[in-house]
Protein backbone atom coordinates (compact mmCIF):
# COMPACT_ATOMS: atom_id res chain seq x y z
CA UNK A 1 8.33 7.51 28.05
CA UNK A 2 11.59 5.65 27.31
CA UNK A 3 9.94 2.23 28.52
CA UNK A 4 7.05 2.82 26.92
CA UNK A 5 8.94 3.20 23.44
CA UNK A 6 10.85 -0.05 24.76
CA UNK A 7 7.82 -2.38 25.62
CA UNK A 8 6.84 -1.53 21.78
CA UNK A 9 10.31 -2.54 20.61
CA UNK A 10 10.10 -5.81 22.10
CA UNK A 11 6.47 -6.09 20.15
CA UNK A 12 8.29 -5.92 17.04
CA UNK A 13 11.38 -8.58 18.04
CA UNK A 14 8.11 -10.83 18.74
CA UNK A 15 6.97 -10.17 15.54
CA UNK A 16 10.19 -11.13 14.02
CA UNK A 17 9.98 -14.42 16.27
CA UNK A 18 6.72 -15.22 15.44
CA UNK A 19 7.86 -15.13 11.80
CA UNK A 20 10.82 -17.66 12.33
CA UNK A 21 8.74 -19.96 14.42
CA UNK A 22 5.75 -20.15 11.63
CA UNK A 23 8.39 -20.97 8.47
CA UNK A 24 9.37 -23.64 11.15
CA UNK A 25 5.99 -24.99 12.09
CA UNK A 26 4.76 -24.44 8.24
CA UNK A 27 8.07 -27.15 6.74
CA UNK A 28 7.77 -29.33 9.82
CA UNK A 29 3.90 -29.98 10.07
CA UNK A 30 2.47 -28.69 7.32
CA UNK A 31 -1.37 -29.73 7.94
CA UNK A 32 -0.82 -28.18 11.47
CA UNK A 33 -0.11 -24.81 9.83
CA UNK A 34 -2.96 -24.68 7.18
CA UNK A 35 -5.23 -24.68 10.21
CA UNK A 36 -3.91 -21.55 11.38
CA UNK A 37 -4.11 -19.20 8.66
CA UNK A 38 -7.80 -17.84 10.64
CA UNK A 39 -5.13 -16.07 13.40
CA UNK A 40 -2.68 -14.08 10.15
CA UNK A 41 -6.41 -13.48 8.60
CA UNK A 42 -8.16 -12.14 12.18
CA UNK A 43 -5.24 -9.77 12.68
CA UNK A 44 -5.20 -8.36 9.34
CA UNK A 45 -9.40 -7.93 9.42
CA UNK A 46 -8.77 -5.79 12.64
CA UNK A 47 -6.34 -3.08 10.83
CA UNK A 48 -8.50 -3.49 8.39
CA UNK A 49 -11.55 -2.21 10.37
CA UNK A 50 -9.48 0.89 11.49
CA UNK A 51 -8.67 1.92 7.91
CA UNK A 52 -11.76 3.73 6.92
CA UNK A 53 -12.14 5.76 10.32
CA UNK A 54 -8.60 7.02 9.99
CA UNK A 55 -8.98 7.73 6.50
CA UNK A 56 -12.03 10.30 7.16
CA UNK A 57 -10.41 11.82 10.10
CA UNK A 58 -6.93 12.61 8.26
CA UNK A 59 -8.56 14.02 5.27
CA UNK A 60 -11.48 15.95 7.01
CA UNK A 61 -9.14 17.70 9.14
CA UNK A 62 -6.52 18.05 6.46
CA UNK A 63 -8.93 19.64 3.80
CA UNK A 64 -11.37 21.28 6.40
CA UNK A 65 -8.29 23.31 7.83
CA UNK A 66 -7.36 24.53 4.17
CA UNK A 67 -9.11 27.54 3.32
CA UNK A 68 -8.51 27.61 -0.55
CA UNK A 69 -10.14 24.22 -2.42
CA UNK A 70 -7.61 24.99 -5.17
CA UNK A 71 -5.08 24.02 -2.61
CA UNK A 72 -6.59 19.79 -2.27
CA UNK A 73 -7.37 19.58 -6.02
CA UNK A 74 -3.73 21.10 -6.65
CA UNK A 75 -2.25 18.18 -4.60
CA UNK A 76 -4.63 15.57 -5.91
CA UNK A 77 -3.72 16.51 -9.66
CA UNK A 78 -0.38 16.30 -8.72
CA UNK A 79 -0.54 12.73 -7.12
CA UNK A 80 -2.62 11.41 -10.10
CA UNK A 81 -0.19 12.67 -12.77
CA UNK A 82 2.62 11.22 -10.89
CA UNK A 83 0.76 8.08 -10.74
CA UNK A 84 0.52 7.82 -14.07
CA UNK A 85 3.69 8.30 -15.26
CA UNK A 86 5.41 5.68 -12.18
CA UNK A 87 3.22 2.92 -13.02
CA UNK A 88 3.95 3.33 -17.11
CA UNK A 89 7.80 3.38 -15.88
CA UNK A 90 6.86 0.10 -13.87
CA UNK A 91 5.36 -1.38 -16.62
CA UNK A 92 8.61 -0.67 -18.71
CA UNK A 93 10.74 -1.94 -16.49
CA UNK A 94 8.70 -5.77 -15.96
CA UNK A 95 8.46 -5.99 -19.76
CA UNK A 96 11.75 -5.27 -19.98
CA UNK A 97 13.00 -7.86 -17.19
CA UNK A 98 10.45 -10.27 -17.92
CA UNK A 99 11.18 -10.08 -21.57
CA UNK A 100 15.54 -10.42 -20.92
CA UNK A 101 14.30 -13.56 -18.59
CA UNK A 102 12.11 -15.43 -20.27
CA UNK A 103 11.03 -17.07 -17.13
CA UNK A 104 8.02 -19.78 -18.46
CA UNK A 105 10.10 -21.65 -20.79
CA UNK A 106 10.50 -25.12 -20.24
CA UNK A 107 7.46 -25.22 -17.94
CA UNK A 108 4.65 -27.56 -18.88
CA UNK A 109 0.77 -27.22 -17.38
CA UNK A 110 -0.50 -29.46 -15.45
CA UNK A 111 -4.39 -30.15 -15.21
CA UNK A 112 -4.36 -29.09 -11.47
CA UNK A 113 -2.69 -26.07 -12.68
CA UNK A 114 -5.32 -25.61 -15.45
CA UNK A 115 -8.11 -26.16 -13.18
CA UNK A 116 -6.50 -23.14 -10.09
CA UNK A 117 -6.41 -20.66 -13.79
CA UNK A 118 -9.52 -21.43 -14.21
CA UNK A 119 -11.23 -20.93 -10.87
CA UNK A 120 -9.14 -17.23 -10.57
CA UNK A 121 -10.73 -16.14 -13.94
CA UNK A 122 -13.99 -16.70 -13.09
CA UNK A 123 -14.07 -13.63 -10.53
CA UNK A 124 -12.32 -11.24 -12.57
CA UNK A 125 -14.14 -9.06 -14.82
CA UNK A 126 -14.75 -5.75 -13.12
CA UNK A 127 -14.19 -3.33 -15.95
CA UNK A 128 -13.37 0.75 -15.54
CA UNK A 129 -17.41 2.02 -15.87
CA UNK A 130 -17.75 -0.36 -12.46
CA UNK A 131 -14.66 0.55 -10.68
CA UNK A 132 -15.61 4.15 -11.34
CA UNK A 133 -19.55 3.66 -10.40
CA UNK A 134 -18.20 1.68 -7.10
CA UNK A 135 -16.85 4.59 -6.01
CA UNK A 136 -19.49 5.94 -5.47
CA UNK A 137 -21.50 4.58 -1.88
CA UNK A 138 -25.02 3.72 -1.36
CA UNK A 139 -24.88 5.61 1.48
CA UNK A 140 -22.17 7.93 3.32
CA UNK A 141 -22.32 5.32 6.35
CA UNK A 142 -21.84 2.07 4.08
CA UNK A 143 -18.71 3.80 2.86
CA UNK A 144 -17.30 3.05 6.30
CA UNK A 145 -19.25 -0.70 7.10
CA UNK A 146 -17.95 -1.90 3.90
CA UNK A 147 -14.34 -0.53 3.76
CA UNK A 148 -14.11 0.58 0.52
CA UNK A 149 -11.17 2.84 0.74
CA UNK A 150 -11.86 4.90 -2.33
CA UNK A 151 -15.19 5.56 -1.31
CA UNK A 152 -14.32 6.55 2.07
CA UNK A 153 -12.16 9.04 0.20
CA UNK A 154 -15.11 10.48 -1.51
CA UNK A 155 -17.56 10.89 1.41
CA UNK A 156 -13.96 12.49 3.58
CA UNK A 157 -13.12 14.97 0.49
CA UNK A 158 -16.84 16.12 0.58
CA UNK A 159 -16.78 16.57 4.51
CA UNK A 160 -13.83 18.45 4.35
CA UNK A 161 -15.41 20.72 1.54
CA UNK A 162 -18.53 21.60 3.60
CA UNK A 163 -16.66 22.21 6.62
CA UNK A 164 -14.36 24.72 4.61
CA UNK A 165 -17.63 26.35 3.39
CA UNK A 166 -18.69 26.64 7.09
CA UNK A 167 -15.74 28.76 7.72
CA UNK A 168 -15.97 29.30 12.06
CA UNK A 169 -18.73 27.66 12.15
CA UNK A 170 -17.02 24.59 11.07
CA UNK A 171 -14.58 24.95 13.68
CA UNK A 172 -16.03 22.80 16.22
CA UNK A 173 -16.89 19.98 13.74
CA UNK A 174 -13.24 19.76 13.25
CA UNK A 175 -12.11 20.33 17.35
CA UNK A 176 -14.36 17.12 17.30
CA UNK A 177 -12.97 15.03 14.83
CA UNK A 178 -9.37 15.57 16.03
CA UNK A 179 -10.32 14.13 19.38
CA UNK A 180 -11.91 11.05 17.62
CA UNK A 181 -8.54 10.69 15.45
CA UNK A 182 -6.45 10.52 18.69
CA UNK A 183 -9.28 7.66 19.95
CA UNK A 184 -8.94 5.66 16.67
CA UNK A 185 -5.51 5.99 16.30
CA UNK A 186 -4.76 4.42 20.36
CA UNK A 187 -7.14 1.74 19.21
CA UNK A 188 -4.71 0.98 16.61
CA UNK A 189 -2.17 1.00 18.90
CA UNK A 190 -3.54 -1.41 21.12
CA UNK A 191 -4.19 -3.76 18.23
CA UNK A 192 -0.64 -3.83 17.27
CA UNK A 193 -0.19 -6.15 20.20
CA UNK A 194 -1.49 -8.95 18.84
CA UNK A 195 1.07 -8.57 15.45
CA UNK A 196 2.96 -11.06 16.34
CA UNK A 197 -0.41 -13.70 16.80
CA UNK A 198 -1.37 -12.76 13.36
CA UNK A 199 2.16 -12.83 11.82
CA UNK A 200 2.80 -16.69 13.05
CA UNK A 201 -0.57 -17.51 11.62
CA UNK A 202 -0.08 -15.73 8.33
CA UNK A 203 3.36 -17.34 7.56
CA UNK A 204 2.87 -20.94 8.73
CA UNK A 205 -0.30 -20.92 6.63
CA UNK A 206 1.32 -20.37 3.73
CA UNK A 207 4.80 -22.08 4.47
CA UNK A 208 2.08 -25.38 5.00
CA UNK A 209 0.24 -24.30 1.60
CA UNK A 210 3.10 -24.43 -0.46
CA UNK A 211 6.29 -26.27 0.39
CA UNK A 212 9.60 -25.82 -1.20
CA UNK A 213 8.56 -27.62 -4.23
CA UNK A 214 6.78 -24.71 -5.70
CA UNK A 215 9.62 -22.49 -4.74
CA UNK A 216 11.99 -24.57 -6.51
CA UNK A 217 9.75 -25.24 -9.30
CA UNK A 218 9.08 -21.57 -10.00
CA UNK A 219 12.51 -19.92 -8.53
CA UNK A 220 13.74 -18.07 -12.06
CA UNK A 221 10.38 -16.21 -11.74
CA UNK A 222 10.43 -15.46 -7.81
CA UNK A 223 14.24 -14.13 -8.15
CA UNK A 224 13.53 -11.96 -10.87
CA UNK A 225 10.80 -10.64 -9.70
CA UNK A 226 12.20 -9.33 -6.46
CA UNK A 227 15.24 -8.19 -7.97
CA UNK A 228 13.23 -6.30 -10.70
CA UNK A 229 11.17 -4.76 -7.14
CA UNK A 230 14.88 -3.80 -5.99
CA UNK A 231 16.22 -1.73 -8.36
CA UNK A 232 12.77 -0.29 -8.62
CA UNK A 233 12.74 0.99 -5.70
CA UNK A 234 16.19 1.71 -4.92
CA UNK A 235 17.57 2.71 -8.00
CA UNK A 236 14.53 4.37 -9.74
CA UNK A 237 12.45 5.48 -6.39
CA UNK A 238 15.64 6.06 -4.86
CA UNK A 239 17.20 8.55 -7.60
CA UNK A 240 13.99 10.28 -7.72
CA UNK A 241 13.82 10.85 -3.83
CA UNK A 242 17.11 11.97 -3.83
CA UNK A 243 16.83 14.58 -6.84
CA UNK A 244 13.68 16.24 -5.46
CA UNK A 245 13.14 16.22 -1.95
CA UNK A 246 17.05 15.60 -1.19
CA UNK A 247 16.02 12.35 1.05
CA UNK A 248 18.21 9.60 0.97
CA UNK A 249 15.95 6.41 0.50
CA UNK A 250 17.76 4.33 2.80
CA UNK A 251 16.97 6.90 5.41
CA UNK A 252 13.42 6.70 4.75
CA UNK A 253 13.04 3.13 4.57
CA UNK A 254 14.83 2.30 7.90
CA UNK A 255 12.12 4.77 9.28
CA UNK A 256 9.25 3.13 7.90
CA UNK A 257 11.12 -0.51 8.99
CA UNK A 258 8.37 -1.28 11.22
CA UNK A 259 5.96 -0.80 8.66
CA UNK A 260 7.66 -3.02 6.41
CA UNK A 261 8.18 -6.05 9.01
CA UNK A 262 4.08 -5.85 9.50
CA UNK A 263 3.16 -6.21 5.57
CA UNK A 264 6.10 -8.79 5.49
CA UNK A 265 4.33 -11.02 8.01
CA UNK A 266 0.61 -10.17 6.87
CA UNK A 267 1.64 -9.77 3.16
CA UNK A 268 -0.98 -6.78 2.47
CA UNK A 269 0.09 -3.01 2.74
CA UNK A 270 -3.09 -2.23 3.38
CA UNK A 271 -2.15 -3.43 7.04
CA UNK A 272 0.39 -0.69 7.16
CA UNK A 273 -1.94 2.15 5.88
CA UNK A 274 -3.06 3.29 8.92
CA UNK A 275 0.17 3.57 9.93
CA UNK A 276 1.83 5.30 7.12
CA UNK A 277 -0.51 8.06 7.21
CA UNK A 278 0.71 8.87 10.85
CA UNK A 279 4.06 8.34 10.21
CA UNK A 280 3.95 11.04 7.16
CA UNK A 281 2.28 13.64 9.29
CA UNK A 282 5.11 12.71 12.12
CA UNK A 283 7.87 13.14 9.53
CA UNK A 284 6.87 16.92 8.31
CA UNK A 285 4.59 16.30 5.46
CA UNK A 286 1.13 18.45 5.94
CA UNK A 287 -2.14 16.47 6.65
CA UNK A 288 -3.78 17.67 3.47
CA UNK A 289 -1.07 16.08 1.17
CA UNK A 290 -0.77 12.51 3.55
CA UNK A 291 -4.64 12.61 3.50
CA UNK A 292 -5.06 12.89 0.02
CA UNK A 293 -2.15 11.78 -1.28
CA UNK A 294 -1.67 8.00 0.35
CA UNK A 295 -5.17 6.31 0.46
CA UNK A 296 -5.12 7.31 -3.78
CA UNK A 297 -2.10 6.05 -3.93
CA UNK A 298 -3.19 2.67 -2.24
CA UNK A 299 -5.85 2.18 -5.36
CA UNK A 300 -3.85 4.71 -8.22
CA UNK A 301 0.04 3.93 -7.31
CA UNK A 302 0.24 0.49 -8.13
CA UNK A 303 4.29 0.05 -8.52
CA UNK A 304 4.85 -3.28 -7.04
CA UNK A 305 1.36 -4.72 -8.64
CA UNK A 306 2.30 -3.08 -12.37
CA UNK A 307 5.53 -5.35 -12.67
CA UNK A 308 4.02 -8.39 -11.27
CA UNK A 309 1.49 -8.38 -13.96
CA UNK A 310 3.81 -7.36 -16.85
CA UNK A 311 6.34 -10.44 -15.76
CA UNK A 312 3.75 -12.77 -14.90
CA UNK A 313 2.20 -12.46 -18.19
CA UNK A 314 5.12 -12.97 -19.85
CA UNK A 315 5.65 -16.06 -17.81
CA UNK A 316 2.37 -17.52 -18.71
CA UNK A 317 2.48 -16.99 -22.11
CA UNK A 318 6.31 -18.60 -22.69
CA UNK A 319 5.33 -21.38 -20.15
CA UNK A 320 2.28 -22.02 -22.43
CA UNK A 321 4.56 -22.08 -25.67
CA UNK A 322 2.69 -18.80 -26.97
CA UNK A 323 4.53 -15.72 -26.19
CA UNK A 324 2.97 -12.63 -26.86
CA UNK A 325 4.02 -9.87 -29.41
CA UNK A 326 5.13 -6.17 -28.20
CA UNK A 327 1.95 -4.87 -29.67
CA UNK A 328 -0.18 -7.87 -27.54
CA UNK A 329 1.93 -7.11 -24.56
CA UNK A 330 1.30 -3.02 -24.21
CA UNK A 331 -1.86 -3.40 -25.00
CA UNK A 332 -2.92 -6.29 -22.63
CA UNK A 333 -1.00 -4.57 -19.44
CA UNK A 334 -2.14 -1.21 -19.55
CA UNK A 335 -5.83 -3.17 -19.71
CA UNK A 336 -4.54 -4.46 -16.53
CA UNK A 337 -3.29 -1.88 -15.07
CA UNK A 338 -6.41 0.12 -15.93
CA UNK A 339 -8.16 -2.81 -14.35
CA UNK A 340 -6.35 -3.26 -11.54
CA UNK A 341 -7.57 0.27 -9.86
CA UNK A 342 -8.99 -0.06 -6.02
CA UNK A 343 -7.20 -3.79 -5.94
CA UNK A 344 -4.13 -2.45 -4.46
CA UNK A 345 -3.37 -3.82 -0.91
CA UNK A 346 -5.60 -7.03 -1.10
CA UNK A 347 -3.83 -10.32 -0.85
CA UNK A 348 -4.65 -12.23 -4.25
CA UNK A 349 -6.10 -9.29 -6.11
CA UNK A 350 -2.94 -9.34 -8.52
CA UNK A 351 -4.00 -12.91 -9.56
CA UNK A 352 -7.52 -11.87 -10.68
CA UNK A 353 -6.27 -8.78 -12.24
CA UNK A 354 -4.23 -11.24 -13.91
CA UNK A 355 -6.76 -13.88 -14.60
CA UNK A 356 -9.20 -11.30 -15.78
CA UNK A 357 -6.89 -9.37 -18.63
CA UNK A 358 -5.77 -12.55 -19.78
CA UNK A 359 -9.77 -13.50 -20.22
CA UNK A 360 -10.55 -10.44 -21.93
CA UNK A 361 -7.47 -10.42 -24.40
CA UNK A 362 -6.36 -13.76 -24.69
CA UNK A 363 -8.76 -16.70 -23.43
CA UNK A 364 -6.45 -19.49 -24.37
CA UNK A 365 -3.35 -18.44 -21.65
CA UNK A 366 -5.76 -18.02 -18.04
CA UNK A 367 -5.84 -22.00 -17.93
CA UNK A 368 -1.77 -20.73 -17.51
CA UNK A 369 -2.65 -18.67 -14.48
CA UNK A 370 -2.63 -21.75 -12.10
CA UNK A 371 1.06 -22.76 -12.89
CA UNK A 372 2.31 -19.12 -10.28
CA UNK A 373 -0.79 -19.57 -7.79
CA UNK A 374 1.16 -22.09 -5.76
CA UNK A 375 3.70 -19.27 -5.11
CA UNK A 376 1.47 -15.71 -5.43
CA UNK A 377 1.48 -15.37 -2.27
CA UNK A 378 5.21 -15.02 -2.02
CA UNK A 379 4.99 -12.65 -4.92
CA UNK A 380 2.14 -10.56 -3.06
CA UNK A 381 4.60 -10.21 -0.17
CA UNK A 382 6.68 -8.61 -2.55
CA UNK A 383 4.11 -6.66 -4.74
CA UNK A 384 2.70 -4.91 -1.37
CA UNK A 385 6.34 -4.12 -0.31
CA UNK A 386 6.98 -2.29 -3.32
CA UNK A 387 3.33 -0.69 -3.43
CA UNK A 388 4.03 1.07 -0.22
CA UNK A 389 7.65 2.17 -0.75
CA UNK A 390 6.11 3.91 -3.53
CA UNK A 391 3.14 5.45 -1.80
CA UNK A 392 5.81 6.76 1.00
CA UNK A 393 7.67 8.23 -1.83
CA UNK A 394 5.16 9.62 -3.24
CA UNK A 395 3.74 11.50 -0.12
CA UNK A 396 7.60 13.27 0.33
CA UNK A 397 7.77 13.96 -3.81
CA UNK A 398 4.12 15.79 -4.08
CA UNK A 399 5.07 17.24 -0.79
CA UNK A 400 7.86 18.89 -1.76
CA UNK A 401 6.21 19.74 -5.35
CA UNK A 402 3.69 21.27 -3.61
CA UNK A 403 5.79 23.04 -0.73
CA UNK A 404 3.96 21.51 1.87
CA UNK A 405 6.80 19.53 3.77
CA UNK A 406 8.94 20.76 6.42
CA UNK A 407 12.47 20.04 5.46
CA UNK A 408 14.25 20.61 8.85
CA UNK A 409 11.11 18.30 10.56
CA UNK A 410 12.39 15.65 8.15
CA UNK A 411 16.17 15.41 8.82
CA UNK A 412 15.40 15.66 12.78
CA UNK A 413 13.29 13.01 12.27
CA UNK A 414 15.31 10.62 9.53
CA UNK A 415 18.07 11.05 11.72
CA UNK A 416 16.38 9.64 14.53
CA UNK A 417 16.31 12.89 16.89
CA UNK A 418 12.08 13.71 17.05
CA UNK A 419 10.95 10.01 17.04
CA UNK A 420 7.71 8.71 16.20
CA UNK A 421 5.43 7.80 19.32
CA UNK A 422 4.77 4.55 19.03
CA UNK A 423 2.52 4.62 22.32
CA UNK A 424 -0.35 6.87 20.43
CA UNK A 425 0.67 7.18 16.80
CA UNK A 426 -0.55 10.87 17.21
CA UNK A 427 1.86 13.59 17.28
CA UNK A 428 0.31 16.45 18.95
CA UNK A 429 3.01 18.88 18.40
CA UNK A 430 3.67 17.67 14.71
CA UNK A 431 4.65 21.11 12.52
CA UNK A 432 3.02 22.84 9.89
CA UNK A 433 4.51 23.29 6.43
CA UNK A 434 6.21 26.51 6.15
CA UNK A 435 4.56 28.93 4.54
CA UNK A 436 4.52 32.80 3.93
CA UNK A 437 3.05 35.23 5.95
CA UNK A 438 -0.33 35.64 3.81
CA UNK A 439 -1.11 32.00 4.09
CA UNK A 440 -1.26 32.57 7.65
CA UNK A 441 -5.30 31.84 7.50
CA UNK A 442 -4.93 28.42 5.75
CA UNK A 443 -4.29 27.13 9.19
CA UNK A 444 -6.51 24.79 11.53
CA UNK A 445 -8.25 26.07 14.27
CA UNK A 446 -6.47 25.88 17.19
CA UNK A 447 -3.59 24.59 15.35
CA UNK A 448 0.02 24.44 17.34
CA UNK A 449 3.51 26.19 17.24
CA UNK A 450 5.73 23.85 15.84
CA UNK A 451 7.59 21.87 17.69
CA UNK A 452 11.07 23.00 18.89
CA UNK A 453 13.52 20.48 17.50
């Protein structure tokens, strides 16, 4: 089993490579590299067709085990509130960079510039009556075929609620379903082997794309913005992590390293959704909180996106000589942010968001949009990096809030004693939470002893 968890090692290193060798092809022949963004964009449509799948199996088996409803719409509460209040503390904390930096100044637009603001607002306009009717599939099978994760959520959470209802009768329903999550997941794992194809596409695509004149164009914004990610999540994510669950965040992070590497090179974390959701189950957290509690987050928990829009607003409207007022600032961003819902994890959705509130509240800065869509996608790698440190946070927080983590499953595995198996991303021993005796019926059929660690 060793070699196996070597061979996968060496897929990451190559992963790494890739990266290295696609900045080099991307300065050295740019046109060369434009032509292979279709490898970064075949990889990432391959997770991508695994996400839905995994999603229904995790939460049907999480919320079909559970005996008492009150239980899921406990943890889901929980998750939303939490939601809410991290992405208002985002939003405080980019208005407050973005405000200290006044990033735009001394920027003028350019009519190519005008022109790229103008093509992004003219697909933006979704509004919160259509994000919450789009929830809603035509059918329960196009909520797979289309990969709407929200509405895969939906069709799951009612699955799992009519399986609960069916009591032992349900039983074999879900004896079913684990055996297709252990199929879907080593699918998964044999896609992973072409990570390092779709990384050296994805980067020398967008190394070709831009240049370094954008970069050093634009740098004041870039810098601030992933320092402003930084102390989010280390200092804010981090003290929070540490106060509650008693996790050090450095600890979780170099678990979820892998994780990180693949949206790095793909610059989406919904490429790394699949994988989270194992990982969380691995670590000690119970399936009904992962199941519920990170495919929200990945529309709800929108950390990374929140201060993107709050400095890149600011950054239009200075570059444009026409800052906006506190009042014109709160209001336009929580628009945003309310806007924003179900966008999380798409490359480029933060520049419509951004397109789209600045259309709906003030016309005269989207022609301002085009002067950061020459680096966005540098930004996105950065917005997605901070989307899912805060959707792994989350999942250990409501966890812990809701006494459904194992805290002695997630030291042995933090430091590095029960690891994760990379070979099926299925742990077949992984624990229950611990609970008292009388919840002794919550559990699923056929469910293990946990593992002795």
């Amino acid at each position: 089993m060793a070699a196996r968890r070597d061979r996968t090692h060496y897929l990451y290193l190559a992963v790494i490579a890739a990266v290295v060798l696609g900045i080099a092809v991307g300065f050295a022949a740019p046109g060369v590299a434009v032509e292979l963004k279709p490898l970064g964009t075949g990889f990432v449509n391959l997770i991508k067709m695994m996400i839905s799948p995994i999603i229904f199996c995790t939460i049907v088996l999480g919320v079909g085990s559970v005996r008492k409803a009150a239980k899921v719409g406990a943890v889901g509460g929980l998750a939303l509130g939490y939601f809410m209040v991290m992405s208002t503390v985002a939003l405080a904390i980019g208005l407050l960079v973005g405000n200290l930096l006044e990033p735009g100044a001394g920027l003028h637009l350019t009519d190519a510039a005008r022109q790229a603001g103008e093509k992004q607002a003219s697909g933006a306009g979704e509004g919160t009556v259509d994000f919450l009717l789009g929830v809603i599939p035509k059918t329960m099978v196009s909520a797979f075929t289309e990969g709407e994760v929200l509405q895969t959520l939906l069709v799951a959470l009612l699955a799992g609620f009519a399986l609960q209802a069916m009591g032992k009768a349900g039983e074999p329903v879900l004896r079913g379903i684990g055996h297709i999550q252990r199929l879907v997941f080593r699918i998964l794992a044999m896609i992973m082997w072409v990570a390092p194809v779709g990384a050296f596409g994805a980067i020398a695509a967008v190394v070709g794309e831009t240049g370094l004149d954008a970069l050093k164009s634009l740098a004041v914004i870039m810098i601030g913005f992933y320092i402003t990610c930084a102390l989010f999540v280390f200092v804010v994510l981090g003290a929070l992590l540490r106060v509650v669950a008693g996790v050090n965040i450095l600890a979780l992070l170099k678990y979820l390293g892998r994780e990180f590497l693949l949206i790095l090179s793909t610059s989406s974390s919904e490429s790394a959704l699949p994988r989270l959701i194992a990982k969380m189950e691995h670590l000690g957290v119970s399936k009904p909180v992962v199941g519920i509690t990170v495919p929200t987050g990945y529309s709800f928990n929108l950390d990374g996106t929140a201060i993107y829009l709050t400095m890149a607003s600011l950054f239009v409207a200075e570059a444009m000589g026409n800052p906006l007022s506190v009042g014109e600032q709160i209001s336009l961003l929580v628009f945003m942010i309310i806007a924003s819902k179900g966008a999380a994890g798409v490359t480029g959705a933060g520049l419509a968001t951004l397109a789209g509130g600045l259309q709906s509240h003030r016309p005269e800065l989207v022609d301002g949009v085009g002067l950061i869509v020459g680096i966005d996608r540098f930004m996105s790698e950065a917005r997605a990096l901070t989307n899912f440190a805060g959707n792994a946070v989350a999942t250990v927080l409501v966890g812990t809030w809701t006494k459904e983590i194992d805290r002695g499953r997630v030291a042995e595995v933090l430091a590095g004693r029960v690891p994760f198996d990379e070979r099926t991303l299925v742990d077949d021993h992984a624990p229950a939470p611990r609970q008292a005796a009388p919840e002794a019926e919550d559990e699923a059929p056929g469910q293990r002893e946990p593992a002795k660690v």
